[in-house]
C-alpha atoms as a PDB file:
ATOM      1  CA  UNK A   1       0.000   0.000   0.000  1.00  0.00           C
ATOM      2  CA  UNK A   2       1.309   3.300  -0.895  1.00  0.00           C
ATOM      3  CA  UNK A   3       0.754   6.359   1.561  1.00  0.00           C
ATOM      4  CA  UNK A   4       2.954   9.762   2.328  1.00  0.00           C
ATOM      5  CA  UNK A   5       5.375   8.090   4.473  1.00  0.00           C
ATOM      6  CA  UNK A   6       7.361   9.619   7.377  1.00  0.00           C
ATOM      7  CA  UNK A   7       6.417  10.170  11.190  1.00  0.00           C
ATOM      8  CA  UNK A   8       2.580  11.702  11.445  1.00  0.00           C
ATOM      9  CA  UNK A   9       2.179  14.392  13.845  1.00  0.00           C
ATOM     10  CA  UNK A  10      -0.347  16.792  15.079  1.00  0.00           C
ATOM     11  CA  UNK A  11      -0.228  20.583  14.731  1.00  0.00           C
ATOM     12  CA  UNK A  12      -2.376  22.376  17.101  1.00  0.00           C
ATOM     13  CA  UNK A  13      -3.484  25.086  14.680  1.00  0.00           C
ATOM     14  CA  UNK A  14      -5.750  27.186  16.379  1.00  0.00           C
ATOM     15  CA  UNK A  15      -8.856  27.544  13.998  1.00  0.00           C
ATOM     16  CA  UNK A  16      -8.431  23.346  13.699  1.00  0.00           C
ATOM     17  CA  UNK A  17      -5.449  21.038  14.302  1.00  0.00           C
ATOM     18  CA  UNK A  18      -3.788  19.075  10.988  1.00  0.00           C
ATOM     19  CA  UNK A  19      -1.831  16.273  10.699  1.00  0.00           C
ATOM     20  CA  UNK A  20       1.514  16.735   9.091  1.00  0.00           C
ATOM     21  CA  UNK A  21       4.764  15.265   8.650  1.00  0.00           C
ATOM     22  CA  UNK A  22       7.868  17.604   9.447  1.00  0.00           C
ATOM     23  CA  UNK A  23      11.186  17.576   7.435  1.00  0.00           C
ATOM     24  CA  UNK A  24      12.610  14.660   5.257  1.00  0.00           C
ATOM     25  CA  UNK A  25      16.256  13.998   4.709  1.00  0.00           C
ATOM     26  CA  UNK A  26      17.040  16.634   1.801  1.00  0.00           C
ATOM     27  CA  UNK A  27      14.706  18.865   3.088  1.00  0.00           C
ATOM     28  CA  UNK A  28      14.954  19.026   6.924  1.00  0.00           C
ATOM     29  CA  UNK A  29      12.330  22.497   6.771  1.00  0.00           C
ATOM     30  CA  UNK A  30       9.360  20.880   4.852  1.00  0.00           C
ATOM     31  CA  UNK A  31       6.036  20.498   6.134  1.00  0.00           C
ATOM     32  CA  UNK A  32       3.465  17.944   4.304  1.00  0.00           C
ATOM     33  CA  UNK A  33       0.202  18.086   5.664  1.00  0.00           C
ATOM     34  CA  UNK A  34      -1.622  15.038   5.452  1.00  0.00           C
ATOM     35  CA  UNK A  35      -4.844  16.852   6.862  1.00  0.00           C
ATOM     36  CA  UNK A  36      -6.753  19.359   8.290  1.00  0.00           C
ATOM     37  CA  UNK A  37      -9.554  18.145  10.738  1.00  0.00           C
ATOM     38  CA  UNK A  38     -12.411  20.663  10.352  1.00  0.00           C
ATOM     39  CA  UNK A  39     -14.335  21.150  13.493  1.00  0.00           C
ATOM     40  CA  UNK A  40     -17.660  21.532  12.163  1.00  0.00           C
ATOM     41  CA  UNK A  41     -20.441  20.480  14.963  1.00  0.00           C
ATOM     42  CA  UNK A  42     -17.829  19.446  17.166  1.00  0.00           C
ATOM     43  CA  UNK A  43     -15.865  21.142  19.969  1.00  0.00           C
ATOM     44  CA  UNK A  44     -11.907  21.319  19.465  1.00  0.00           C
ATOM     45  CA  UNK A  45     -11.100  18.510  21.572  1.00  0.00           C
ATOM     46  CA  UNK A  46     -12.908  16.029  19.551  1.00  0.00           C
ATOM     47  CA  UNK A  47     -11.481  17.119  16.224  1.00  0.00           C
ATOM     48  CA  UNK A  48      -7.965  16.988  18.234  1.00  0.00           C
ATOM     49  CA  UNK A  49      -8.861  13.554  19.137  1.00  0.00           C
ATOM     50  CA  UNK A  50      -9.458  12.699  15.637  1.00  0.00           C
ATOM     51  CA  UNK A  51      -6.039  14.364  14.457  1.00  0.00           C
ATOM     52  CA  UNK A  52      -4.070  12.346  16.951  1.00  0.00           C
ATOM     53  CA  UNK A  53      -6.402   9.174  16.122  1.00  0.00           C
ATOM     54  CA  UNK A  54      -4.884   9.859  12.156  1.00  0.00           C
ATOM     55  CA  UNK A  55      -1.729  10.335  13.076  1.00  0.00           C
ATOM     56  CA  UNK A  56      -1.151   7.130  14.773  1.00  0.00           C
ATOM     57  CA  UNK A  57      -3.158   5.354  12.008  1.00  0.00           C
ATOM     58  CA  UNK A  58       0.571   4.300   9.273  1.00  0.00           C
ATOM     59  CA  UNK A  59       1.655   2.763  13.157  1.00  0.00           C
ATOM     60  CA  UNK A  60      -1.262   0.997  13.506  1.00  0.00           C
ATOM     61  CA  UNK A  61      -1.711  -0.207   9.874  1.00  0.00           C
ATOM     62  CA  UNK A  62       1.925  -1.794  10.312  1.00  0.00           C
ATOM     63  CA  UNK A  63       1.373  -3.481  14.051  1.00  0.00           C
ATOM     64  CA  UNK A  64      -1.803  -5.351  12.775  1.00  0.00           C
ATOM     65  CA  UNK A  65      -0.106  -6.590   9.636  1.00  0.00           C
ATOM     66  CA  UNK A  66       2.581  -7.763  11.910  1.00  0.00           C
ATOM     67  CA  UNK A  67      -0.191  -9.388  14.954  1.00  0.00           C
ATOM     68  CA  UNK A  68      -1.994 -10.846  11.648  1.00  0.00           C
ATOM     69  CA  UNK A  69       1.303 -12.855  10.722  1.00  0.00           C
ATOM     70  CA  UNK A  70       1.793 -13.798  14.451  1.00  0.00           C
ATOM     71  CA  UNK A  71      -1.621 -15.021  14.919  1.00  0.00           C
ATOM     72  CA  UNK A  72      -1.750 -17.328  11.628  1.00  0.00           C
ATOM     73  CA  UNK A  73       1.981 -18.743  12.434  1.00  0.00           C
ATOM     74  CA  UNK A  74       0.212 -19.574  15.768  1.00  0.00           C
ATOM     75  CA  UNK A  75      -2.547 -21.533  13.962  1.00  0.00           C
ATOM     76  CA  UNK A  76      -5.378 -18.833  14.197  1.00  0.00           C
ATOM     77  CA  UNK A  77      -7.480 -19.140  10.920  1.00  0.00           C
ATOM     78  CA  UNK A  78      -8.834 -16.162   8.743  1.00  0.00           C
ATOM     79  CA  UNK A  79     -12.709 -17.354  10.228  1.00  0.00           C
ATOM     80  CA  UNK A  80     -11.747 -16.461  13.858  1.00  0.00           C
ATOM     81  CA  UNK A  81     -13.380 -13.043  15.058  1.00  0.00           C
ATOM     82  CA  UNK A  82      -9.474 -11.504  15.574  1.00  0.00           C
ATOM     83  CA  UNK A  83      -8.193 -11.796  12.345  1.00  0.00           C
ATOM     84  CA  UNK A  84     -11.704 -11.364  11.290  1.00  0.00           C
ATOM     85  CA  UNK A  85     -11.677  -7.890  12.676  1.00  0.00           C
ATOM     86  CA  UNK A  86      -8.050  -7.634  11.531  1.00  0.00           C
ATOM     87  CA  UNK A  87      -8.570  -8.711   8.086  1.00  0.00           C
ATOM     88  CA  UNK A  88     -11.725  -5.822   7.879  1.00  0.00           C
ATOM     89  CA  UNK A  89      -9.672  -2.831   9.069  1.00  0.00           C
ATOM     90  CA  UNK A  90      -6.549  -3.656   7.028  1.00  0.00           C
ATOM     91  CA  UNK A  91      -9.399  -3.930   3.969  1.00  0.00           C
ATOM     92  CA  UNK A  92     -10.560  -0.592   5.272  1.00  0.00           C
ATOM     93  CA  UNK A  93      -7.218   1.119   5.304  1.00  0.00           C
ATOM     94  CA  UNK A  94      -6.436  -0.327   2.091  1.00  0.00           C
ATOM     95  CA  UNK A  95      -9.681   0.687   0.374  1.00  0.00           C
ATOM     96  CA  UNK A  96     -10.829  -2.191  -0.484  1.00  0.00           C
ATOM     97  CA  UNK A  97     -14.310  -3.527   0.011  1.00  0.00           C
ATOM     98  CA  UNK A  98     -15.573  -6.986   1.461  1.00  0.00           C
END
């Protein structure tokens, strides 16, 4: 799966907060932002809890491709709930429909 790679972070902007990624090798004083989370309806702490929510989500995406392996060299199979559940949010991620 392709996404912007590099360490997510969250920028406490003060209208809304983003999630960006700071610097790269070549360019130690670039900024990418992956988002801004709108606050719409909802108060700033909830759209900051969905910025730091996205942020951790390229972490996340790796650690259940890695307990996915674990659990089927342990002799889970695909029909058990976990990797059920694991199978559906990777799908999700990925952008891919079941």
């Amino acid at each position: 799966m392709s996404y912007t790679k590099g360490k997510w972070e969250v920028f406490e902007g003060v209208a809304a907060p983003a999630v960006i990624i700071k610097g790269e090798p070549n360019r130690p004083n670039r900024i990418v932002t992956i988002c801004r989370l709108e606050r719409g309806s909802e108060d700033y702490s909830e759209a900051l809890a969905n910025a730091h929510l996205t942020a951790a989500a390229p972490e996340m995406y790796v650690a259940l491709i890695m307990a996915q392996e674990i659990l089927r060299k342990e002799g889970y199979q695909d029909e058990q709930p976990i990797l059920t559940d694991i199978s559906r949010a990777l799908a999700k991620a990925e952008g891919v429909k079941l």
